[in-house]
Protein backbone atom coordinates (compact mmCIF):
# COMPACT_ATOMS: atom_id res chain seq x y z
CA UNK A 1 0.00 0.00 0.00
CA UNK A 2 1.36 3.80 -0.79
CA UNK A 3 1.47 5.37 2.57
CA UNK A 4 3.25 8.17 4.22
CA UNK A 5 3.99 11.23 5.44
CA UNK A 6 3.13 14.72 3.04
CA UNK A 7 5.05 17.75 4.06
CA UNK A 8 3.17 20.82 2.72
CA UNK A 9 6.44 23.58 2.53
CA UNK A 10 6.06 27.28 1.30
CA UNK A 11 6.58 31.32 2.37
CA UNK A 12 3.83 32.83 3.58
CA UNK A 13 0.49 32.98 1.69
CA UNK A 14 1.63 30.58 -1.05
CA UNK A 15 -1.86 29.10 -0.53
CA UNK A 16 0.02 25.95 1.37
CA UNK A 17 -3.69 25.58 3.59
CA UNK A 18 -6.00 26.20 1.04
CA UNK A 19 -4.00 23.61 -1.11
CA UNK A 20 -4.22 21.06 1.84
CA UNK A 21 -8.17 21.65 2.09
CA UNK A 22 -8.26 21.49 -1.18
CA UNK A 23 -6.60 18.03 -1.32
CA UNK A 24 -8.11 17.03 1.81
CA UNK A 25 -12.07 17.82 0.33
CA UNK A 26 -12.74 19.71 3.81
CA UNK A 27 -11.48 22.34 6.01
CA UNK A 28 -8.69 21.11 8.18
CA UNK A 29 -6.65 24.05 7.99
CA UNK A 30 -7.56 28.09 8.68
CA UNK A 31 -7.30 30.34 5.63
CA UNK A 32 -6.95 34.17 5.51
CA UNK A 33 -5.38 36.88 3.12
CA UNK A 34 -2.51 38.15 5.88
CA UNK A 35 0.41 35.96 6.39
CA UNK A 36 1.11 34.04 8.90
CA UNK A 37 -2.05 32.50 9.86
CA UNK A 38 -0.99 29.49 10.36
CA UNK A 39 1.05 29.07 13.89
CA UNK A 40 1.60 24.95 14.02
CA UNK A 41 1.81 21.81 12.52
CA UNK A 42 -1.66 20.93 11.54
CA UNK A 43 -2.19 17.18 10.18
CA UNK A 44 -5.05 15.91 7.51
CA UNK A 45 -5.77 12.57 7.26
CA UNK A 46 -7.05 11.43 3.47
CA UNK A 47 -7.76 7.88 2.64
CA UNK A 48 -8.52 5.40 -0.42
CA UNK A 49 -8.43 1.65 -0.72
CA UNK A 50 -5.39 1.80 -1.87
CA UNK A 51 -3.20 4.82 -0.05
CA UNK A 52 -2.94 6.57 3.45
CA UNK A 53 -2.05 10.19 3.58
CA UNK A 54 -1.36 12.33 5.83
CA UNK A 55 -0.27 16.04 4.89
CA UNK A 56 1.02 18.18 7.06
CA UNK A 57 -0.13 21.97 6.87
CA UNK A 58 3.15 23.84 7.47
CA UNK A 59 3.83 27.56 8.78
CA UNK A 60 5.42 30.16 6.22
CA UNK A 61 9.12 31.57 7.64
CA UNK A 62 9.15 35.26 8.62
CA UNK A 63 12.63 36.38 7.87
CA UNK A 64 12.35 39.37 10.82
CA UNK A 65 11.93 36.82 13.82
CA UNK A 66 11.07 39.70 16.44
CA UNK A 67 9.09 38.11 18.82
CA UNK A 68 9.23 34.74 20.86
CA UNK A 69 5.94 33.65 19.00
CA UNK A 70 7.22 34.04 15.61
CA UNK A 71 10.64 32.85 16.67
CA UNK A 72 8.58 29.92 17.82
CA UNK A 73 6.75 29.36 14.79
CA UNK A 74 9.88 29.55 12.51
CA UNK A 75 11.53 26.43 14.02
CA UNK A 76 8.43 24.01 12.78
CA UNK A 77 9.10 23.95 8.90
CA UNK A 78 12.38 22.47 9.21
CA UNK A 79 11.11 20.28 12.12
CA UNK A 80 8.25 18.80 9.81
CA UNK A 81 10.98 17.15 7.59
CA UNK A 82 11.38 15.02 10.56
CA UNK A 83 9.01 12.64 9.66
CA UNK A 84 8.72 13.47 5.88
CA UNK A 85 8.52 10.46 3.49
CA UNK A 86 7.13 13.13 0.54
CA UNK A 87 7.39 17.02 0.35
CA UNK A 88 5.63 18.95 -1.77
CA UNK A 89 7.22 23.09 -1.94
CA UNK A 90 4.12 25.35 -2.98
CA UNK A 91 5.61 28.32 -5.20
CA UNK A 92 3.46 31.90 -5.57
CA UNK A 93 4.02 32.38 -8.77
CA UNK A 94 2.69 35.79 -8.57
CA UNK A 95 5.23 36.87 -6.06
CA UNK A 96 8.69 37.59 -6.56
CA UNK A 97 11.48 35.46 -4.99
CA UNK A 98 12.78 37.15 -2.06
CA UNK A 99 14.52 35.89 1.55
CA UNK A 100 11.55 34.41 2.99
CA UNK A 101 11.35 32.06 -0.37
CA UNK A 102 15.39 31.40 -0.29
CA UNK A 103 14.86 30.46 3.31
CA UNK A 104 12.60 27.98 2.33
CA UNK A 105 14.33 26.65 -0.53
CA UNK A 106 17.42 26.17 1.90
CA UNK A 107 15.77 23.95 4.14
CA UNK A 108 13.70 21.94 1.00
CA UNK A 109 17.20 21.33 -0.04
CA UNK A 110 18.24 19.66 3.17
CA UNK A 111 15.65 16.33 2.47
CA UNK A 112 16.43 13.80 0.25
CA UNK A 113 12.92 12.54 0.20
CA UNK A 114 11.17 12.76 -2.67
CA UNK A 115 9.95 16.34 -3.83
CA UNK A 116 6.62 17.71 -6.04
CA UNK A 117 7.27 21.18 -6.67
CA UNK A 118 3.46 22.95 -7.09
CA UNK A 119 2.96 26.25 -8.97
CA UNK A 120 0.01 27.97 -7.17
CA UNK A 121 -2.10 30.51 -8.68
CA UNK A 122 -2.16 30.24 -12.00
CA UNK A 123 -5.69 31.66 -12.31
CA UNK A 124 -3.55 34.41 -11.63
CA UNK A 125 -2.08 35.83 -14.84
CA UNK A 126 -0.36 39.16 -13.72
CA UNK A 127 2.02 39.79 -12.05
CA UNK A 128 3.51 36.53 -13.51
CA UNK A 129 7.59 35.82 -11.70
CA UNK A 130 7.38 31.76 -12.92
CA UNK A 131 10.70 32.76 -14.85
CA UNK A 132 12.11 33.38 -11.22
CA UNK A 133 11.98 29.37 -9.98
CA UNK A 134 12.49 27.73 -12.95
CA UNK A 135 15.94 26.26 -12.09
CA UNK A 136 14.45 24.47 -9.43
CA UNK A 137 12.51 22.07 -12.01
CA UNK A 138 16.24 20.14 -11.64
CA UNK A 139 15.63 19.30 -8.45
CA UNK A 140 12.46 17.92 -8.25
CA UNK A 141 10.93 14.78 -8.98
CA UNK A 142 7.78 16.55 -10.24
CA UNK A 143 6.38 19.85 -11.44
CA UNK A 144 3.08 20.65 -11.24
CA UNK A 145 1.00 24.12 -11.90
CA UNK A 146 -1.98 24.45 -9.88
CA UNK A 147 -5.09 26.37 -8.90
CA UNK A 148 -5.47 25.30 -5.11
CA UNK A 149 -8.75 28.24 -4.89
CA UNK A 150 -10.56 26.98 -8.46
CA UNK A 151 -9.42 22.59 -7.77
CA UNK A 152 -7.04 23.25 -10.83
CA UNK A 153 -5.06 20.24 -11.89
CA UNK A 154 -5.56 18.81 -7.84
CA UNK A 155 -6.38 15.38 -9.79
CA UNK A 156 -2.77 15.31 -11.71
CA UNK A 157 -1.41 16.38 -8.23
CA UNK A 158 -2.20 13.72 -6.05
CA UNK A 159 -1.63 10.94 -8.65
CA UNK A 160 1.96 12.08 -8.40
CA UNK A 161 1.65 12.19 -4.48
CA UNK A 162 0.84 8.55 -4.86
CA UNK A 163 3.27 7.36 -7.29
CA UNK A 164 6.11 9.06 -5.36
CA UNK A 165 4.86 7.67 -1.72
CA UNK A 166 6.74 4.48 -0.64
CA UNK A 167 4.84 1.28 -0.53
CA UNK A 168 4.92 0.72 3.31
CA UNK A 169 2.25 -0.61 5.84
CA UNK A 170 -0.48 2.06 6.36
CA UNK A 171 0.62 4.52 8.71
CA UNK A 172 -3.08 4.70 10.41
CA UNK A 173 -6.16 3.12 10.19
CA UNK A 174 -9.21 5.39 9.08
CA UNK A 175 -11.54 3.43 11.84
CA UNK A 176 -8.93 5.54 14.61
CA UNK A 177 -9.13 8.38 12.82
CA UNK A 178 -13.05 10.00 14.17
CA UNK A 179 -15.31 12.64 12.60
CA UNK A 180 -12.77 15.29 12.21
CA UNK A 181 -9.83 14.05 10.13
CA UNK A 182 -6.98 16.21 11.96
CA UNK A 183 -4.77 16.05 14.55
CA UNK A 184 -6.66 18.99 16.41
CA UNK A 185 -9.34 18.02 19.06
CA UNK A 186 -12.56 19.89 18.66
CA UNK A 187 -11.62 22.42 20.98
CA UNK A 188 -8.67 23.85 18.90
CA UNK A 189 -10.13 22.95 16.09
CA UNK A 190 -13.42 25.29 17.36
CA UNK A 191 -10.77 27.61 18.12
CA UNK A 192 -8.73 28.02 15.10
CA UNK A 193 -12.05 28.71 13.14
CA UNK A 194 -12.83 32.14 15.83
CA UNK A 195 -9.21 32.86 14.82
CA UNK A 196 -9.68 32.60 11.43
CA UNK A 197 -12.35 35.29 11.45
CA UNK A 198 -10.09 37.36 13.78
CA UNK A 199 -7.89 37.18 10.84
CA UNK A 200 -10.55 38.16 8.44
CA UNK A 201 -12.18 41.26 10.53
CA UNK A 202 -9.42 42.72 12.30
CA UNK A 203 -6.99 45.12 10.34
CA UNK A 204 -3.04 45.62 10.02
CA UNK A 205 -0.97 43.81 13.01
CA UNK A 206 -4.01 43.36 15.55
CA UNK A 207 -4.87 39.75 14.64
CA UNK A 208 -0.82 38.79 15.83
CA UNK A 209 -1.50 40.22 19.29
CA UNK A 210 -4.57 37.53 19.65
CA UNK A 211 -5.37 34.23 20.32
CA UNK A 212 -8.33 31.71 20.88
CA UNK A 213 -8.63 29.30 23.72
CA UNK A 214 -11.82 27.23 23.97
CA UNK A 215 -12.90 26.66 27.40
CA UNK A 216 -16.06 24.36 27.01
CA UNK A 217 -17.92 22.64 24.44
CA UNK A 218 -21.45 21.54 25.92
CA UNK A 219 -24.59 19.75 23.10
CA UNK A 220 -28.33 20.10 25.35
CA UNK A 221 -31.33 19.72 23.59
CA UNK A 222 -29.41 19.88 19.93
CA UNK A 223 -27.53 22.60 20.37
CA UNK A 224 -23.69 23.18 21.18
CA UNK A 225 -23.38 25.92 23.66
CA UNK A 226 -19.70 27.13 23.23
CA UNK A 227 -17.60 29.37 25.73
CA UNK A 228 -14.54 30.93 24.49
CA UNK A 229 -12.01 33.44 25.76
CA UNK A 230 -10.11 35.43 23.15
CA UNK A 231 -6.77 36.72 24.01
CA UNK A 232 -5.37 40.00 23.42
CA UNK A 233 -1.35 41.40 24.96
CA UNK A 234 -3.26 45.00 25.65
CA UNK A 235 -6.08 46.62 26.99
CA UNK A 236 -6.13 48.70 24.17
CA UNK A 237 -5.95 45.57 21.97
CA UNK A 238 -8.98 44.50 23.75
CA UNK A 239 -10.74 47.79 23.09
CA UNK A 240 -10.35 47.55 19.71
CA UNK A 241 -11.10 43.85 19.34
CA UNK A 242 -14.37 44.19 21.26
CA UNK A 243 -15.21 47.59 19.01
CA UNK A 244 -17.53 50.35 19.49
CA UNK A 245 -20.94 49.02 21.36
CA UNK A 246 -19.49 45.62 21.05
CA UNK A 247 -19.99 45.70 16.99
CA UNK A 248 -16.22 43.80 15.97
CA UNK A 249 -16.58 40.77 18.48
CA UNK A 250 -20.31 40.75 17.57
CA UNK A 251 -18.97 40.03 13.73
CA UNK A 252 -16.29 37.96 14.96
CA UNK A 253 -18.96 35.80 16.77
CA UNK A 254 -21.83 35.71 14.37
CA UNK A 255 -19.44 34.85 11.11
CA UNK A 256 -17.36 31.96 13.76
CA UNK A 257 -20.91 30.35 14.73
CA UNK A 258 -22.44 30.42 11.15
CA UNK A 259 -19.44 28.52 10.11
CA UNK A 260 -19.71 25.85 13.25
CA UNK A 261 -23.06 25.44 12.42
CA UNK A 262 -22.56 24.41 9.00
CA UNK A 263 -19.89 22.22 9.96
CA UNK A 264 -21.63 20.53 12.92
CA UNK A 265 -25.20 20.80 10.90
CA UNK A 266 -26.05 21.77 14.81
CA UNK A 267 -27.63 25.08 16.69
CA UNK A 268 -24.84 26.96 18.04
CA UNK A 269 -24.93 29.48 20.94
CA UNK A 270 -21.15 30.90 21.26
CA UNK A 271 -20.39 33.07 23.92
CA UNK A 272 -16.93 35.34 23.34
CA UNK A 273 -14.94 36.99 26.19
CA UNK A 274 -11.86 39.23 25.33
CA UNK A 275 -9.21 38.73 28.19
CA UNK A 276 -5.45 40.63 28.06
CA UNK A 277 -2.88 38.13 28.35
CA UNK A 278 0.26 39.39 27.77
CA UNK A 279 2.04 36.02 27.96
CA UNK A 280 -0.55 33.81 25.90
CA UNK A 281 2.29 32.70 23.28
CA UNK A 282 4.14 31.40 25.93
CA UNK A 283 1.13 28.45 26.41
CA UNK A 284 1.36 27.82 22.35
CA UNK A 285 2.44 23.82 22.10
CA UNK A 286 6.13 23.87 19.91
């Protein structure tokens, strides 16, 4: 049986998520416009008769490590390789090479596993910088150009993630594997989707100062009554997150629960609290 380990590589917003939910066929994996959504090592699991696959959703490499958080998050694409038996580096084509991308590049280049090289966004046509990585099709056992946002060539893609796997016993059987195919528990995975739409409402830096910790998850009588704390390093942070008369966490909280509720195909009552933590990142698992 073809079965392994995928390691999803890439800079920041090279569509490396939306590729993995793409492959995946469900959300597994939060998605915004701003870089740097992504702070961990986020596992799908995707099955057939034949293969077992699990990709692994990997953070993009800020080259201006500032804080401990993002100093944090920098370490975990070259500690994905660990267990790598297949990488696949997602190129922006639309972007133009810079340090983040040689970063990555550097530590691609450190795996002899096998590698699939994916072209994202070629809906895209301008700006166009393919010309820029096109040495790299030497070292690669694959090239493919994708849409990860319209499903563009995602069939031709994961024939070649199969053919390049090693035939091994399967590294997990589906029966362990539950409802949600991930490596997050419902809690985080609750509370990666209320960060997500932090993401998408807040503006500039804010989302960076905040994080989501879900504190219970209780069904009655068909519906899920959820209790969340978001957390913010500053009052003022909190100010703004909350909004005037309570308007941004109202958004925040009405576009989280519609998306639980689809999800869950369950009533949701959510209830949001902003708290100032100024040491949250400092509780994020490594």
């Amino acid at each position: 049986m073809k079965s392994g380990n995928v390691v999803v590589l890439g800079r920041t917003n090279a569509g490396k998520s939306t590729l993995v939910n793409s492959l995946m066929g469900k959300k597994v994996s939060i998605t915004s416009p701003k870089p740097q959504t992504t702070r961990r090592l986020i596992s799908g699991y995707w099955w057939d008769e034949n293969s077992r696959i699990i990709f692994w959703d990997t953070p993009g490499i800020f080259t201006r490590a500032k804080t401990n958080l993002i100093k944090k998050i920098n370490l975990l694409p070259k500690r994905s390789l660990d267990h790598a038996d297949l990488i696949i580096y997602v190129i922006d084509k639309t972007r133009s090479r810079g340090d983040e991308e040689n970063k990555i590049i550097g530590i691609v280049r450190q795996s002899d596993k096998p590698k699939i090289f994916v072209v994202n966004k070629i809906d895209v046509r301008r700006p166009d910088y393919l010309h820029e990585y096109l040495f790299l099709k030497d070292e690669c056992n694959a090239w493919i150009e994708v849409s990860a946002t319209k499903g563009k060539n995602l069939k031709s893609l994961m024939q070649a993630i199969v053919e390049y796997l090693p035939e091994q016993e399967p590294i997990f059987n589906p029966y362990d594997v539950g409802e949600h195919p991930s490596n997050l528990n419902p809690k985080e995975f609750i509370a990666e989707i209320i960060r997500e739409k932090i993401f998408l409402v807040l503006r500039q830096e804010l989302p960076y100062t905040a994080n989501v910790n879900v504190e219970t998850i209780e069904e009655k009588d068909s519906i899920f009554y959820i209790k969340a704390q978001i957390l913010t390093t500053d009052d003022r942070y909190k100010k703004m997150i909350i909004g005037k008369k309570g308007q941004t966490i109202k958004e925040i909280g009405s576009m989280s629960r519609k998306e639980i509720e689809l999800i869950t195909s369950k009533k949701v009552y959510l209830d949001l609290e902003v708290v100032t933590d100024r040491h949250w990142s400092d509780y994020l698992p490594s």
